[in-house]
C-alpha atoms as a PDB file:
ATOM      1  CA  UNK A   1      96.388 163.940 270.129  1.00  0.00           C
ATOM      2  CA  UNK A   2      94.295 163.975 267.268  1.00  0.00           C
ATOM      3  CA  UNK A   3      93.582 160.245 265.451  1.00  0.00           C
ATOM      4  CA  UNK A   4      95.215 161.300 262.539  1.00  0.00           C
ATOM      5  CA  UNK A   5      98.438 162.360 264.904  1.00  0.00           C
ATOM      6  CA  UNK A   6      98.055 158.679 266.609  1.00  0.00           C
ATOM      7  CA  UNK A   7      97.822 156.820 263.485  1.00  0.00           C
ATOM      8  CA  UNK A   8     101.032 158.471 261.629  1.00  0.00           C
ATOM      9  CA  UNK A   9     102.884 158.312 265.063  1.00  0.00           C
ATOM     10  CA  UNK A  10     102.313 154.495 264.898  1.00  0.00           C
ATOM     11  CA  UNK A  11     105.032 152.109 264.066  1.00  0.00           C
ATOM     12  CA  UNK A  12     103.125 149.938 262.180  1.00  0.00           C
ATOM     13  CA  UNK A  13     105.900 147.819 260.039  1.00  0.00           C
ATOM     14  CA  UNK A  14     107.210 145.574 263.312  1.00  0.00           C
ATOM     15  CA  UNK A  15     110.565 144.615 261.651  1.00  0.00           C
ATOM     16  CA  UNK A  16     112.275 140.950 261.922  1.00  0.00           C
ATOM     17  CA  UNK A  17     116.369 140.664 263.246  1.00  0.00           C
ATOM     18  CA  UNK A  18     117.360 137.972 260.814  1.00  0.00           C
ATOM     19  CA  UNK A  19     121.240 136.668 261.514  1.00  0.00           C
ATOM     20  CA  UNK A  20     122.849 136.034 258.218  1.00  0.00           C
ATOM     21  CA  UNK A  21     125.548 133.651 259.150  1.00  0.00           C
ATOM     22  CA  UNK A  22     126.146 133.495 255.502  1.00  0.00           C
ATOM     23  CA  UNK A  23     127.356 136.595 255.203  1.00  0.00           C
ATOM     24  CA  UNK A  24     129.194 136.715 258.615  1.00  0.00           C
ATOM     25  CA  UNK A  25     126.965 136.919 260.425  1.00  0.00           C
ATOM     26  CA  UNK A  26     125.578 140.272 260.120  1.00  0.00           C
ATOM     27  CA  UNK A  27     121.942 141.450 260.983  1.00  0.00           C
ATOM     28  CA  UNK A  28     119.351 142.458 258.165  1.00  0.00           C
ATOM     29  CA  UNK A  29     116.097 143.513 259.035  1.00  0.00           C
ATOM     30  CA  UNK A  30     113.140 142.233 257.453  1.00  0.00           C
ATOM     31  CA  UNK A  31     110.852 144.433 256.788  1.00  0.00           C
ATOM     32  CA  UNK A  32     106.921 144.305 255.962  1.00  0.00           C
ATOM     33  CA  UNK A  33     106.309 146.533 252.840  1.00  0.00           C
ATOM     34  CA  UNK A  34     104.682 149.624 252.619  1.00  0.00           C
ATOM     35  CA  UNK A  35     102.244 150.653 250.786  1.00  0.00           C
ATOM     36  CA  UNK A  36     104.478 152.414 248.374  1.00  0.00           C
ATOM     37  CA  UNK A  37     106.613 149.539 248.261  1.00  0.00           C
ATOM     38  CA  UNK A  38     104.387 147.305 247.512  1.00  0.00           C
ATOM     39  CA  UNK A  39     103.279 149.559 244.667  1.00  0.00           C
ATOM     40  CA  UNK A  40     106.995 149.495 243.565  1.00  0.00           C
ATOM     41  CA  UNK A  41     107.540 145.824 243.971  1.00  0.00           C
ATOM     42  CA  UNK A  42     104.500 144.942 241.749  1.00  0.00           C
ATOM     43  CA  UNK A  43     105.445 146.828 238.749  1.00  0.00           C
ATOM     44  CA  UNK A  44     108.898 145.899 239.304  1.00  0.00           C
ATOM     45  CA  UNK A  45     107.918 142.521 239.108  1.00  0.00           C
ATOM     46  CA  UNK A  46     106.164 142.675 236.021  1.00  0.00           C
ATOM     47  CA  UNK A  47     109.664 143.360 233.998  1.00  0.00           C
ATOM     48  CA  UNK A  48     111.284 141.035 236.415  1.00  0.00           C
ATOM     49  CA  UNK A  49     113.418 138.043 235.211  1.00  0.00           C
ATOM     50  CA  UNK A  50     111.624 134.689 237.005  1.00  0.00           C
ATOM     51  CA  UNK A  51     115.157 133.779 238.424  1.00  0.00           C
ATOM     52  CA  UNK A  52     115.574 137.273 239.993  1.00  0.00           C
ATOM     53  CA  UNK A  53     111.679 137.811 241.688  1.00  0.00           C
ATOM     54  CA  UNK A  54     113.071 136.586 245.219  1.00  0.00           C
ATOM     55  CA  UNK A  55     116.218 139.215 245.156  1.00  0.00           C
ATOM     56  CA  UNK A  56     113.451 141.639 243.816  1.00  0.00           C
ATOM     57  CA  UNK A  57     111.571 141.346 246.849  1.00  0.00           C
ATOM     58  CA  UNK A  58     114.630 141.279 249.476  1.00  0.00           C
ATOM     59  CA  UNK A  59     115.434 144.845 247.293  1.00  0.00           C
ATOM     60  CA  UNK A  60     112.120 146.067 248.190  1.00  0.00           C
ATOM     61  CA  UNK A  61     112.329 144.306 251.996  1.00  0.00           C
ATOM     62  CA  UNK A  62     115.888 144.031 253.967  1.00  0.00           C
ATOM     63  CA  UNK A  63     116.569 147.459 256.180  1.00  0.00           C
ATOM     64  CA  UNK A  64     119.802 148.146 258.031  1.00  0.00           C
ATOM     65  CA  UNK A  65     119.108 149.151 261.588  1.00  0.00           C
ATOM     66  CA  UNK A  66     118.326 152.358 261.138  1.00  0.00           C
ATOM     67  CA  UNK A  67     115.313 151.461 258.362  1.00  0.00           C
ATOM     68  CA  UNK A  68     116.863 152.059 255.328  1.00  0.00           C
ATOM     69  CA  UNK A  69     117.073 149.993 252.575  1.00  0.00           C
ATOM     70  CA  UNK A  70     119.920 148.145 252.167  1.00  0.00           C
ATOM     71  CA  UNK A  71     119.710 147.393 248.529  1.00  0.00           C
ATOM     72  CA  UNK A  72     118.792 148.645 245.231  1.00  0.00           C
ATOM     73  CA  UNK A  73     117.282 147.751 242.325  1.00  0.00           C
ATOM     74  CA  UNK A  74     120.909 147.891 240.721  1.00  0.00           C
ATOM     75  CA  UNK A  75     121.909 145.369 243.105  1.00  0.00           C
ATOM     76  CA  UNK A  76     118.989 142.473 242.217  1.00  0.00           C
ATOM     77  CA  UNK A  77     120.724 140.623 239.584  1.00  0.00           C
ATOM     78  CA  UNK A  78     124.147 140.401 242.233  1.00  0.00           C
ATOM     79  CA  UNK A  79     121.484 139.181 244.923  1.00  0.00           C
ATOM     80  CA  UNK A  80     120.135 136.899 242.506  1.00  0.00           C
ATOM     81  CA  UNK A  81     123.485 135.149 242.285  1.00  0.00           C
ATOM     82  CA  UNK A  82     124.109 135.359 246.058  1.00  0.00           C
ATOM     83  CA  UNK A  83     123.574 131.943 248.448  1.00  0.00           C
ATOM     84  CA  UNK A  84     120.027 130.227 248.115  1.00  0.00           C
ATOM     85  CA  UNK A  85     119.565 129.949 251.934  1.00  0.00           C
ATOM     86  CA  UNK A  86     120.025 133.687 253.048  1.00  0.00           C
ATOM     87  CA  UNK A  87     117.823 134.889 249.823  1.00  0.00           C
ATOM     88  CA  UNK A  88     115.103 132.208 250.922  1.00  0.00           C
ATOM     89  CA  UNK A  89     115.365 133.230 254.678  1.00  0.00           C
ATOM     90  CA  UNK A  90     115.257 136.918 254.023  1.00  0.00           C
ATOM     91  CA  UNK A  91     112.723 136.642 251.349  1.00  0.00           C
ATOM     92  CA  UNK A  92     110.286 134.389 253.868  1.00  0.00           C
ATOM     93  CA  UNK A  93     110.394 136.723 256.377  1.00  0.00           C
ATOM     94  CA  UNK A  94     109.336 139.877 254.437  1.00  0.00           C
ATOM     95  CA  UNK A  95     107.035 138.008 253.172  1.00  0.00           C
ATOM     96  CA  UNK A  96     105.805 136.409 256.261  1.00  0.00           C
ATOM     97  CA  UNK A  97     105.799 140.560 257.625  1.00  0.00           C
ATOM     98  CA  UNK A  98     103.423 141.657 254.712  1.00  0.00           C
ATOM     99  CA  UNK A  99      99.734 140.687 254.581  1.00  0.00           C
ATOM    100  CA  UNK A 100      98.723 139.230 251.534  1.00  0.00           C
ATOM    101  CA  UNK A 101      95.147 141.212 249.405  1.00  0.00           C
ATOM    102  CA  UNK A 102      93.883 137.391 250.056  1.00  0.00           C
ATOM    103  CA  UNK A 103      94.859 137.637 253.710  1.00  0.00           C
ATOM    104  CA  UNK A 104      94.009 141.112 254.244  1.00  0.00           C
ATOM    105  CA  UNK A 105      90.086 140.662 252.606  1.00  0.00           C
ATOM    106  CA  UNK A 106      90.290 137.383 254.851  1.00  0.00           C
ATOM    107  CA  UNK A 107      90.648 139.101 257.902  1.00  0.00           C
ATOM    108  CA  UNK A 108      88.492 142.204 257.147  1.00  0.00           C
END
């Protein structure tokens, strides 16, 4: 296997189970961004209301089980109004998952 092979066989976004017990309990997946995410989310976030930058990022973040993502960008402003808890848990997690630049030049 070749390096290049190795490297795109690699899961390399380790994904967090997070129980939502607000919303019955169901499991989201927190996700680390990728790199065109995080692309994504940045210019999102420059048009982004300030009360609606944490439902951004669980847009850009939360997978179903099978890696997709669960919302849209349609949906932010109905995450934005959904419980403070599971949009703080959900949005801590993601970005607990993805590396900071700061933490990234930190470490290199």
């Amino acid at each position: 296997m070749t390096i290049r092979e190795q490297i795109l066989s690699l899961n390399d976004r380790p994904r967090t189970p997070i129980v939502m017990p607000e919303w019955g309990g169901i499991t989201v997946y927190a996700a680390p961004l990728t790199s065109a995410r995080q692309i994504a989310y940045a210019a999102a976030l420059k048009d982004a209301d300030s009360s609606e930058r944490a439902a951004l990022l669980v847009s850009f973040g939360a997978e179903d089980e099978a890696g997709e993502l669960i919302f849209s960008r349609e949906d932010v402003a109905a995450l934005a109004a959904k419980n403070f808890q599971a949009i703080n848990r959900l949005t801590a997690a993601i970005t607990d998952a993805t590396p900071s630049n700061n933490e990234t030049k930190k470490n290199s």
